[in-house]
PDB file of N, CA and C in Angstrom:
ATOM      1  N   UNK A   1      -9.210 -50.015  61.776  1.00  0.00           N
ATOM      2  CA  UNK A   1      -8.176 -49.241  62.440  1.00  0.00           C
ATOM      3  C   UNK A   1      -7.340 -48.513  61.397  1.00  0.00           C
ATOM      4  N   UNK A   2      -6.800 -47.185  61.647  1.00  0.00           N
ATOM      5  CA  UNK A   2      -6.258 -46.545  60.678  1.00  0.00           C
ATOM      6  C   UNK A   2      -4.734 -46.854  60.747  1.00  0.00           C
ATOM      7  N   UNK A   3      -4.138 -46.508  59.968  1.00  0.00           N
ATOM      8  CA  UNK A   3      -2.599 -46.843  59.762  1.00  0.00           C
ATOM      9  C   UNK A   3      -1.851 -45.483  59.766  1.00  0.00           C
ATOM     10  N   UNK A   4      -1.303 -45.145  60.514  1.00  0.00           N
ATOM     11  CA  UNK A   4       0.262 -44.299  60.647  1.00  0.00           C
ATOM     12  C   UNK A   4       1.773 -44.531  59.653  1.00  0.00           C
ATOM     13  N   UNK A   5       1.371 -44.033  58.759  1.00  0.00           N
ATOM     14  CA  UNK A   5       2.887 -44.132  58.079  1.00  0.00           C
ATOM     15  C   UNK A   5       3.846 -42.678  58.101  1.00  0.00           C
ATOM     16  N   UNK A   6       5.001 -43.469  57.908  1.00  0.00           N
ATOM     17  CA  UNK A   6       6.678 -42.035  57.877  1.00  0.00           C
ATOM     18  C   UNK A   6       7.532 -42.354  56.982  1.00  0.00           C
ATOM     19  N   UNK A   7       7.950 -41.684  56.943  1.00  0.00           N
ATOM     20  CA  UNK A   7       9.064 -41.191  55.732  1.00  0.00           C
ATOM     21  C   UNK A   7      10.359 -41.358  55.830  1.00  0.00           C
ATOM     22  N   UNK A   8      11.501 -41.809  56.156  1.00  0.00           N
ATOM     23  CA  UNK A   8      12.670 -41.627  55.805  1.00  0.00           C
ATOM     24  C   UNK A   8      13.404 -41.199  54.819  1.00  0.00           C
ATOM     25  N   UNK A   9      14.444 -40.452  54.316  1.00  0.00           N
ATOM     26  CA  UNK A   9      15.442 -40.436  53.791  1.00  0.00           C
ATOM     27  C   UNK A   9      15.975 -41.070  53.769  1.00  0.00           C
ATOM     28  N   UNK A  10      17.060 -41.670  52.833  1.00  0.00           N
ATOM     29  CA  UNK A  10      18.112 -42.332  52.436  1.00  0.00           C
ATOM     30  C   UNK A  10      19.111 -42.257  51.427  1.00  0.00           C
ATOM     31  N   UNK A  11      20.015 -42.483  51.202  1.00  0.00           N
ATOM     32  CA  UNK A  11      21.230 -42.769  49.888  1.00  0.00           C
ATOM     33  C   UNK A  11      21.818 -44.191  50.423  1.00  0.00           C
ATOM     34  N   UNK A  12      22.101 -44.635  49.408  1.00  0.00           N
ATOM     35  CA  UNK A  12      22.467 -45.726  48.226  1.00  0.00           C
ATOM     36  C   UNK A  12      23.287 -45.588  47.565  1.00  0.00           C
ATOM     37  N   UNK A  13      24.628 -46.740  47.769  1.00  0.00           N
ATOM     38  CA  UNK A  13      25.463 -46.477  46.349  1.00  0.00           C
ATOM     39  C   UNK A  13      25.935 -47.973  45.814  1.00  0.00           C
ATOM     40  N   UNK A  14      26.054 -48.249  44.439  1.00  0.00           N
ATOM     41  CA  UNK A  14      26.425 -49.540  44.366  1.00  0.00           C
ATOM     42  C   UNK A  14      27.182 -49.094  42.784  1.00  0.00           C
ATOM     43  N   UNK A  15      28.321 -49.781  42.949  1.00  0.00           N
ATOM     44  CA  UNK A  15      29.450 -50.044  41.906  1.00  0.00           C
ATOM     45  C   UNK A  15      28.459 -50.702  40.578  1.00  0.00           C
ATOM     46  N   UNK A  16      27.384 -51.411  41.051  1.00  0.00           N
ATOM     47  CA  UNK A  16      26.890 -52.520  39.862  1.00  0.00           C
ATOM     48  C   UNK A  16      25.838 -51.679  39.119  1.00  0.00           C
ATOM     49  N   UNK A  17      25.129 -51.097  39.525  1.00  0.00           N
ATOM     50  CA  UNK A  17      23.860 -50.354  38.635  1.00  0.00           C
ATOM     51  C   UNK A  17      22.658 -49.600  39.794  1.00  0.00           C
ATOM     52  N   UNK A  18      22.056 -49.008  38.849  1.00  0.00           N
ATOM     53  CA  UNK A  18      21.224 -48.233  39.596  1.00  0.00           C
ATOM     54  C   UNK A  18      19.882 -48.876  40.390  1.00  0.00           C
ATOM     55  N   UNK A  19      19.525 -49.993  39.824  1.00  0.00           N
ATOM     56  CA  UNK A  19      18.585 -51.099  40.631  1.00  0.00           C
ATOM     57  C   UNK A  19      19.522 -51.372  41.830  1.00  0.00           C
ATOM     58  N   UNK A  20      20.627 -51.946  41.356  1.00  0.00           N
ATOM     59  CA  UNK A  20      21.167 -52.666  42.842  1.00  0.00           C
ATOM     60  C   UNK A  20      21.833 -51.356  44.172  1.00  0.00           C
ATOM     61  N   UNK A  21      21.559 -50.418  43.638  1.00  0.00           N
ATOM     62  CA  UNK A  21      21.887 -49.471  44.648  1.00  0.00           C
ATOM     63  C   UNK A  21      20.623 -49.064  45.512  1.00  0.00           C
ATOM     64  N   UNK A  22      19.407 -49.512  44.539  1.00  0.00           N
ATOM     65  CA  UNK A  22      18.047 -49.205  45.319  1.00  0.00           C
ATOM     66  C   UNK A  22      17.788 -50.392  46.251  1.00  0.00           C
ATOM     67  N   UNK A  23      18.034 -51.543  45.333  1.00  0.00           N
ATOM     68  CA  UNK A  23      17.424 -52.749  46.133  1.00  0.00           C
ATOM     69  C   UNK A  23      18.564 -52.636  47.631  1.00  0.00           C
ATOM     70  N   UNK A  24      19.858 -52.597  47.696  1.00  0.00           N
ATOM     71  CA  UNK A  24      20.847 -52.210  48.743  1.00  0.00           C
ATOM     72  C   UNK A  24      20.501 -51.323  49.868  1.00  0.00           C
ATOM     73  N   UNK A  25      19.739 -50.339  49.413  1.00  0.00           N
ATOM     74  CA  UNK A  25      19.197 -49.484  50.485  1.00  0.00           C
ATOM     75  C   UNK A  25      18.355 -49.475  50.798  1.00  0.00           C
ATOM     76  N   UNK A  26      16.987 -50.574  50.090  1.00  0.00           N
ATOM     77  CA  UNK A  26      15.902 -50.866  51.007  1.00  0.00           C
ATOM     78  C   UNK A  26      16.311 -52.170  51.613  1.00  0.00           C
ATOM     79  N   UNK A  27      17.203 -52.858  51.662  1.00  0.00           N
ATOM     80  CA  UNK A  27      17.425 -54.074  51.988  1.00  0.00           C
ATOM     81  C   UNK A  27      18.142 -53.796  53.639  1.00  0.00           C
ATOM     82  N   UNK A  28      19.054 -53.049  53.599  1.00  0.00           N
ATOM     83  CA  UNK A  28      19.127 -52.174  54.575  1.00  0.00           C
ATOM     84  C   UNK A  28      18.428 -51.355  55.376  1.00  0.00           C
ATOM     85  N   UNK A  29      17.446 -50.450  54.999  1.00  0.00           N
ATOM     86  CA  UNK A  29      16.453 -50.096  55.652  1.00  0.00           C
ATOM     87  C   UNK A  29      15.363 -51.282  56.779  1.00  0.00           C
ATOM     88  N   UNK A  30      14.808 -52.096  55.715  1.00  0.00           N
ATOM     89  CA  UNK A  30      14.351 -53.492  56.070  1.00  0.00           C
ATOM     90  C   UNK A  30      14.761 -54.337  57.135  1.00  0.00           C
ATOM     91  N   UNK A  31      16.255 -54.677  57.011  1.00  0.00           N
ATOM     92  CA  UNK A  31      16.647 -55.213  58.381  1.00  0.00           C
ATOM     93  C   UNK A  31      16.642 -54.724  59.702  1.00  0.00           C
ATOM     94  N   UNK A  32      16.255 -53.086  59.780  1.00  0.00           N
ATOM     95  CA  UNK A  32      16.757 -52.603  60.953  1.00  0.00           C
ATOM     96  C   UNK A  32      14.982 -51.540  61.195  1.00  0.00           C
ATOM     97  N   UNK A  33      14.359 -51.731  60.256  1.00  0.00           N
ATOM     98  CA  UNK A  33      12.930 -51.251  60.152  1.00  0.00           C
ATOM     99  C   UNK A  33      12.095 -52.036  59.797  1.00  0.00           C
ATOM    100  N   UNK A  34      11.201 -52.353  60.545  1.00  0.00           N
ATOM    101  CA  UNK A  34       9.381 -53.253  59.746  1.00  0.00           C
ATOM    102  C   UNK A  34       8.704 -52.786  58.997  1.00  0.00           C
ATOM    103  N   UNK A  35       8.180 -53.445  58.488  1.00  0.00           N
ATOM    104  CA  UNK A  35       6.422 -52.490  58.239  1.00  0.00           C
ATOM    105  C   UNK A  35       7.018 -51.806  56.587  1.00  0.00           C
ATOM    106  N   UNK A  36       7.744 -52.309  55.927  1.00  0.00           N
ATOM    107  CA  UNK A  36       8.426 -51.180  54.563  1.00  0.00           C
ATOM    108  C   UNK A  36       7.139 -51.181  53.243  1.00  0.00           C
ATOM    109  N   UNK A  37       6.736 -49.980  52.937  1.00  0.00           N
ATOM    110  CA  UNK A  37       5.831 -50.003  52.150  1.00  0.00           C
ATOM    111  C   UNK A  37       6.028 -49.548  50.959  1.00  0.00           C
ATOM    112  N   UNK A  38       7.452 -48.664  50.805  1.00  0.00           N
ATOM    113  CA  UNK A  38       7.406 -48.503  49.189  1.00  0.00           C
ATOM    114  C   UNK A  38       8.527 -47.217  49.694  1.00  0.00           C
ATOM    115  N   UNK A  39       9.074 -46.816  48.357  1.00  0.00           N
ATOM    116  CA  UNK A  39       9.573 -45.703  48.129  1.00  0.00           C
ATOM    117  C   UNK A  39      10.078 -44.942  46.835  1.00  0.00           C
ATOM    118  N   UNK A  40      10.220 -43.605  47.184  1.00  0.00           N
ATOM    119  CA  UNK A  40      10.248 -42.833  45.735  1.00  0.00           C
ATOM    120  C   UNK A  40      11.671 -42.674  45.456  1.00  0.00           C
ATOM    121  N   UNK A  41      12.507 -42.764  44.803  1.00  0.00           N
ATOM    122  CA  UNK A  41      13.427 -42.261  44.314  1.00  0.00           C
ATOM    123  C   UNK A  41      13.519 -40.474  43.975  1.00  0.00           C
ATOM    124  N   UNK A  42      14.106 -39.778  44.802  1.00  0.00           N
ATOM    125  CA  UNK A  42      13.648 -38.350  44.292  1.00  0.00           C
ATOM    126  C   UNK A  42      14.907 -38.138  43.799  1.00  0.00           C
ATOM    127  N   UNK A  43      15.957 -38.861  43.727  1.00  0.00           N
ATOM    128  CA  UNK A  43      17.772 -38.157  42.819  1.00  0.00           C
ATOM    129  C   UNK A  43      18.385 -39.253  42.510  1.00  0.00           C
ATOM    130  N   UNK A  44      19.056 -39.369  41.759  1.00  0.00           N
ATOM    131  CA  UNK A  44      19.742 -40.266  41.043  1.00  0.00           C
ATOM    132  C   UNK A  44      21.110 -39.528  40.551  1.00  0.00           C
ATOM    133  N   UNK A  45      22.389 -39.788  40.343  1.00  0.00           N
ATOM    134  CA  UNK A  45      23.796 -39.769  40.402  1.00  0.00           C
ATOM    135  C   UNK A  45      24.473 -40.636  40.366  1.00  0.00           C
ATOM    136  N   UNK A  46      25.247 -40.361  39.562  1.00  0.00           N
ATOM    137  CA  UNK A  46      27.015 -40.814  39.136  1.00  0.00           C
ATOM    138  C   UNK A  46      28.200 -40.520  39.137  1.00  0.00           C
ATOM    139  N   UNK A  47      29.258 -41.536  39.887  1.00  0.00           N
ATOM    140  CA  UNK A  47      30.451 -40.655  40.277  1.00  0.00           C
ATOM    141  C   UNK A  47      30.992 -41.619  38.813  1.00  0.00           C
ATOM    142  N   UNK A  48      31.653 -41.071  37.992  1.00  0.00           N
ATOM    143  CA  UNK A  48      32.675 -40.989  37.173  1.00  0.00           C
ATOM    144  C   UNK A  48      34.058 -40.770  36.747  1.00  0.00           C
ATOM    145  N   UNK A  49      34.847 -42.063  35.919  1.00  0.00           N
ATOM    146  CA  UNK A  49      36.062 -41.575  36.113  1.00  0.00           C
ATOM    147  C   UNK A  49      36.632 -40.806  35.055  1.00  0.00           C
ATOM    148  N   UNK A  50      37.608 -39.771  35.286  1.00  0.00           N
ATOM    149  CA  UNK A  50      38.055 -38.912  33.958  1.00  0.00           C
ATOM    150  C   UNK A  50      37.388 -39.101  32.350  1.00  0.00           C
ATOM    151  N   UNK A  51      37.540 -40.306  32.456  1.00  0.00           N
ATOM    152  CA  UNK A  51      37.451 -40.477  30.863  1.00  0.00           C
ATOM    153  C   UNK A  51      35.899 -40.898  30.787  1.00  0.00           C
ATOM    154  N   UNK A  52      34.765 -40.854  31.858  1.00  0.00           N
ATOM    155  CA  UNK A  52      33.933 -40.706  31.528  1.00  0.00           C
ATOM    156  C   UNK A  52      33.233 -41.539  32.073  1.00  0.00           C
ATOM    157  N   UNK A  53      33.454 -42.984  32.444  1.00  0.00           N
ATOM    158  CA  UNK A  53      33.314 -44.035  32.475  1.00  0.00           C
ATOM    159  C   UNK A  53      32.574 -44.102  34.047  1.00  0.00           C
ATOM    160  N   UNK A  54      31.080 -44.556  34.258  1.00  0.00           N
ATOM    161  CA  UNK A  54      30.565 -44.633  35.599  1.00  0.00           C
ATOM    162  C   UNK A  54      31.258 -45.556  36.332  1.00  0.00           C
ATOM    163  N   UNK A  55      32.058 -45.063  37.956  1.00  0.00           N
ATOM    164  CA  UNK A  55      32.206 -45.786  38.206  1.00  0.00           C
ATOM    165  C   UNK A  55      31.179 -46.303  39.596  1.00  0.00           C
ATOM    166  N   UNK A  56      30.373 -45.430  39.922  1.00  0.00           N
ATOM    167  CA  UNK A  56      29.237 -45.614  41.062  1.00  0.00           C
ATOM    168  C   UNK A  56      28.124 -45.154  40.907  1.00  0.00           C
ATOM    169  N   UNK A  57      26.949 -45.764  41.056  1.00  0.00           N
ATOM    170  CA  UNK A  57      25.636 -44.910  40.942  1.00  0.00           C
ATOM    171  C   UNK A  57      25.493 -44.801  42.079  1.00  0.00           C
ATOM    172  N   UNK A  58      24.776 -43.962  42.506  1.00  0.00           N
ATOM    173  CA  UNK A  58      23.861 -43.369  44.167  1.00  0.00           C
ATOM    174  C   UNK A  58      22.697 -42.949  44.203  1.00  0.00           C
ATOM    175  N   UNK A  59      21.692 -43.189  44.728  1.00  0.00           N
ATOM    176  CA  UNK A  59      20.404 -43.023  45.225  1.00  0.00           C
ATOM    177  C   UNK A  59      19.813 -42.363  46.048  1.00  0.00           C
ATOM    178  N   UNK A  60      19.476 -41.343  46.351  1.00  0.00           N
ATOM    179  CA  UNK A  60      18.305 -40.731  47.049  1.00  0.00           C
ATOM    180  C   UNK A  60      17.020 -41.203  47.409  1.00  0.00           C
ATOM    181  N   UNK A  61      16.672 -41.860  48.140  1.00  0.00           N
ATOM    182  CA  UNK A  61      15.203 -42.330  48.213  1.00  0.00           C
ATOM    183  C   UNK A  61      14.828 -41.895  49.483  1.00  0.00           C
ATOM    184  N   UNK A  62      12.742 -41.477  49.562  1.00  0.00           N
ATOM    185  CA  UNK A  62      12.292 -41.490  50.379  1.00  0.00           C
ATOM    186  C   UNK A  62      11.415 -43.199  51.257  1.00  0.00           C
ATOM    187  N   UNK A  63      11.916 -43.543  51.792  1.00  0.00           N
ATOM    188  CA  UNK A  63      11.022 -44.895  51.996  1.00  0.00           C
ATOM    189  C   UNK A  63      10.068 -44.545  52.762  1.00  0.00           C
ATOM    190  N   UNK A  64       9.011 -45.440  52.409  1.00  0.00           N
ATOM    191  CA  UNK A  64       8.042 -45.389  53.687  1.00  0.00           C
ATOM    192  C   UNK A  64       7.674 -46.625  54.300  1.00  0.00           C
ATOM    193  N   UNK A  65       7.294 -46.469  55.557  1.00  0.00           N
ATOM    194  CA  UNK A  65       6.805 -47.758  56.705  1.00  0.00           C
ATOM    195  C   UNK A  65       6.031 -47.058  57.507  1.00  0.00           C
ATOM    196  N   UNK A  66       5.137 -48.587  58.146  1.00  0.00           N
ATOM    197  CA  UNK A  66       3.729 -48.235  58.885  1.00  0.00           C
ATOM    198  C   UNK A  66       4.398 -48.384  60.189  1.00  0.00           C
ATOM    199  N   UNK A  67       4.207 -47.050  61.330  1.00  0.00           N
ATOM    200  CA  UNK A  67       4.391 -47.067  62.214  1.00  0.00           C
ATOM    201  C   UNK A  67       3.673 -48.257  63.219  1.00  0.00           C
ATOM    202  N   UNK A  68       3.806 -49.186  64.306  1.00  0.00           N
ATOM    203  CA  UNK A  68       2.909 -49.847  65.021  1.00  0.00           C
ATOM    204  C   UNK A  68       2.503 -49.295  66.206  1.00  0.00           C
TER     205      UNK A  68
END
């Protein structure tokens, strides 16, 4: 039997680093979607304060899951 997969969009933001802003938004995705098969990161960003200093990373990702 063949498999149906889709795409979502998403953003992500986490105070701690750029992993935990990814793992945050598939972890999220996950609870409220099945079937999660992977995803690409297509943007990456940092909000910063004056003096330079990151204070948020954010994420762009496409996820994907197998439709049933």
């Amino acid at each position: 039997m063949s498999e149906v997969a889709k795409v979502i969009e998403i953003n992500s933001a986490s105070r701690k680093g750029f992993e935990d802003a990814v793992r945050t938004g598939l972890a999220k995705v996950a609870g409220t979607i099945g079937n999660v098969r992977g995803a690409w990161i297509s943007e990456t960003k940092v909000v910063t304060a004056p003096d330079g200093e990151i204070e948020e990373w954010r994420v762009c990702m496409r996820v994907t899951f197998v439709v049933e």
